[in-house]
Protein backbone atom coordinates (compact mmCIF):
# COMPACT_ATOMS: atom_id res chain seq x y z
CA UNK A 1 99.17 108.97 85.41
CA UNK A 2 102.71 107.16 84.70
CA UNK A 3 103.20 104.31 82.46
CA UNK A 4 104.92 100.95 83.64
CA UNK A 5 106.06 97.99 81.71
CA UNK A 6 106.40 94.50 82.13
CA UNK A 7 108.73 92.33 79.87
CA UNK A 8 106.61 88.28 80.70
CA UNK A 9 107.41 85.25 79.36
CA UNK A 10 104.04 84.28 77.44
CA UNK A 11 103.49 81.25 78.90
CA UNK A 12 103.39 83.22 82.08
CA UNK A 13 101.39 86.08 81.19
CA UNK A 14 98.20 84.96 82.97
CA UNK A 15 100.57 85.35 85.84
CA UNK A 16 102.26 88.44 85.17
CA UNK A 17 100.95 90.23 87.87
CA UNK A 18 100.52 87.47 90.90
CA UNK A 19 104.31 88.21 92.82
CA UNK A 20 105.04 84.99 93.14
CA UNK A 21 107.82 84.81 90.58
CA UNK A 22 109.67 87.87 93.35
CA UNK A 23 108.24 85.95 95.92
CA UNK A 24 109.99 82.22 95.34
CA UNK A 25 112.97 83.80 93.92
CA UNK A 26 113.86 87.00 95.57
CA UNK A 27 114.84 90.53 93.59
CA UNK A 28 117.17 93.32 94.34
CA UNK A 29 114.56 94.84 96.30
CA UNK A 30 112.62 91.90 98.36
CA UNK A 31 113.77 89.02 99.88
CA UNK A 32 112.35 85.04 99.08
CA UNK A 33 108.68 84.93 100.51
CA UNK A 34 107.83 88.60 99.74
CA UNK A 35 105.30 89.24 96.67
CA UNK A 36 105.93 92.37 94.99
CA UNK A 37 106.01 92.70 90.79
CA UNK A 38 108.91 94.64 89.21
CA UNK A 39 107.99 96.86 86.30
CA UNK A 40 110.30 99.35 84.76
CA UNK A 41 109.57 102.97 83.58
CA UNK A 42 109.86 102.55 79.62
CA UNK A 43 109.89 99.67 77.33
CA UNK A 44 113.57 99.74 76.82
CA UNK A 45 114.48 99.57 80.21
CA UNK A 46 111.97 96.91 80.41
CA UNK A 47 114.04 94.77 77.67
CA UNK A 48 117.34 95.74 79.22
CA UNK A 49 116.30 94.33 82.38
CA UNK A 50 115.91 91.36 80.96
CA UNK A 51 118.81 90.99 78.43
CA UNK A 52 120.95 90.88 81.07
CA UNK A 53 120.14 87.76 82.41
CA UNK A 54 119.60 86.11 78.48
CA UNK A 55 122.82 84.21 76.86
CA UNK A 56 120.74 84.81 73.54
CA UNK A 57 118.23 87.91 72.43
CA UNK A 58 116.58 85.76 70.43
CA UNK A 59 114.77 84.37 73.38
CA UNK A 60 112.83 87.64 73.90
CA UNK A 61 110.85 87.12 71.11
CA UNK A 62 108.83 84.68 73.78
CA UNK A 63 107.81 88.03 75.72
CA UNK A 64 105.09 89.93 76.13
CA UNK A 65 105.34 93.62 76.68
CA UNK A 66 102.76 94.92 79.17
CA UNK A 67 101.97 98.75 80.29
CA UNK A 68 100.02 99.80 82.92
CA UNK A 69 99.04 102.96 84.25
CA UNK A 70 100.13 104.25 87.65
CA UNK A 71 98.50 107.73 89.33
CA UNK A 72 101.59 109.55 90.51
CA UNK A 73 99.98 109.38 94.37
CA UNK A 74 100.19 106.40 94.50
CA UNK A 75 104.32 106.16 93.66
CA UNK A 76 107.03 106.83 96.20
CA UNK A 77 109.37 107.97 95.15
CA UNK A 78 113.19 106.47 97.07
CA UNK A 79 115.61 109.03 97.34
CA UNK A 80 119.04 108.12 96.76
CA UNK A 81 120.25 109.16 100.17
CA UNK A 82 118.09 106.69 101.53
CA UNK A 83 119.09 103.42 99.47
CA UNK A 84 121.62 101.13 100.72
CA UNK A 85 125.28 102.30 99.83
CA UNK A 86 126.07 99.31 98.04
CA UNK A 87 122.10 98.62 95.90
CA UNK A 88 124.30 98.72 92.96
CA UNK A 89 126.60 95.33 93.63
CA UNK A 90 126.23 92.29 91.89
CA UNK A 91 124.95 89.86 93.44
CA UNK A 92 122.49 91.89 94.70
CA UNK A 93 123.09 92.82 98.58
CA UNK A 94 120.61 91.71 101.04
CA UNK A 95 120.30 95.22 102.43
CA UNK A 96 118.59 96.47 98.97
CA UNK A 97 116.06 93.40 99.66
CA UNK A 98 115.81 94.26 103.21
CA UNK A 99 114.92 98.41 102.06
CA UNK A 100 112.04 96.87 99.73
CA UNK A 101 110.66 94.31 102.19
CA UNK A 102 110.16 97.16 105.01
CA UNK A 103 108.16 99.19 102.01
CA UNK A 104 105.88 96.48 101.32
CA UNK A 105 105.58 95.85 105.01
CA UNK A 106 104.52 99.13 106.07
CA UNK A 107 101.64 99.16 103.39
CA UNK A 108 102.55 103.26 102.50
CA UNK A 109 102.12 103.56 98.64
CA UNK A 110 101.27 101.13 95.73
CA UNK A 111 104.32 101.90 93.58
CA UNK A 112 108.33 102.26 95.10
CA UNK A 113 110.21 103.83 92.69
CA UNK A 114 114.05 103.00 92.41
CA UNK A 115 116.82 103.72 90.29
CA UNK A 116 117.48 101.02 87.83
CA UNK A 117 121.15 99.32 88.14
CA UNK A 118 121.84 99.34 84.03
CA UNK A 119 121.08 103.11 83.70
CA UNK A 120 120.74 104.90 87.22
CA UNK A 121 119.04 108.00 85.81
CA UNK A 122 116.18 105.70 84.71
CA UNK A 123 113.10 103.91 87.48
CA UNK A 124 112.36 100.68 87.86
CA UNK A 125 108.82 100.32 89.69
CA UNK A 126 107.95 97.49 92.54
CA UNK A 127 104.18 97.40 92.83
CA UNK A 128 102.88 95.61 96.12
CA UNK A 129 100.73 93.09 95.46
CA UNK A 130 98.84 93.55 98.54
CA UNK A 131 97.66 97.23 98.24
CA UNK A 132 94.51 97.69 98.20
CA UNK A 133 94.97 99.81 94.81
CA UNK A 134 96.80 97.36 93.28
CA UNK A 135 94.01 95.17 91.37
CA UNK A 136 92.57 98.58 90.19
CA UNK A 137 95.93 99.42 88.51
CA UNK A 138 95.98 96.01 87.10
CA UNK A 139 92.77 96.09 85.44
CA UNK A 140 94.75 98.97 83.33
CA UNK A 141 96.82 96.38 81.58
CA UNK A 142 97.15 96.39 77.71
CA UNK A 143 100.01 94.17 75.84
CA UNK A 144 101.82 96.17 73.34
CA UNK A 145 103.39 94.91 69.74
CA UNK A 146 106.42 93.63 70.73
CA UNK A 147 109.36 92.57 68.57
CA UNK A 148 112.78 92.47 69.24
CA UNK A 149 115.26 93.92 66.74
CA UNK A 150 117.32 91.37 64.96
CA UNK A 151 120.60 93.27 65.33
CA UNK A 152 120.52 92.32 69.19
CA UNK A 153 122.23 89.48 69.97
């Protein structure tokens, strides 16, 4: 088993683990109208991923830091010769979406494992909603302490 955290905005934490935030919005790795939930594979990559899109630290302390456990079967694992060429640009390229949406189409694992764009070395985790694994793994959930060090701004 792998751990897998979740960074949630409280008042959305009965939510956390619905898609539909990916799915109205879009990610890196799915397109608008495609459910997935994007985890990352420690707690600081977790916060990273979302202090880049804060003007202000402070506004993590309105999180929630979640951790689930993930049997290893059940991850794929991308290889880097396989991603797009360009997964890395900002905005984020519709071919990265396009890569994730034909992994939750074809149904193969609950997990897709993919570099994160902050630190490369590191995996950020897209769980498919619609596997039929994927309530089990939620059931896992437990929210951590979670408190953001004042230095950050």
């Amino acid at each position: 088993m792998i751990a897998v955290y979740r960074l949630v905005k409280r008042k959305w934490l009965a939510q956390a683990f619905d898609g539909e935030g990916a799915k109205l919005y879009g990610g890196r790795w799915n397109s608008k109208g495609n459910a997935c939930v994007y985890c990352a594979g420690s707690e600081s990559l977790a916060l990273l991923e979302i202090l880049v899109h804060l003007n202000n630290s402070g506004v993590a302390r309105h999180y929630a830091m979640l951790e689930l456990q993930i049997a290893e079967a059940h991850i794929l694992n991308a290889r880097p010769d396989t991603l797009p060429p360009d997964w890395r640009e900002e905005p984020a390229p519709q071919a990265s979406a396009s890569f994730g949406d034909a992994w939750l189409a074809s149904g193969q694992s609950l997990a897709l494992a993919v570099p994160s764009v902050i630190i490369p070395r590191e995996s950020n985790y897209l769980l498919n909603v619609r596997h039929p694994e994927f309530q089990a793994v939620v059931a896992t959930v437990k929210e951590l302490e979670f408190v953001v060090d004042s230095r950050l701004k």
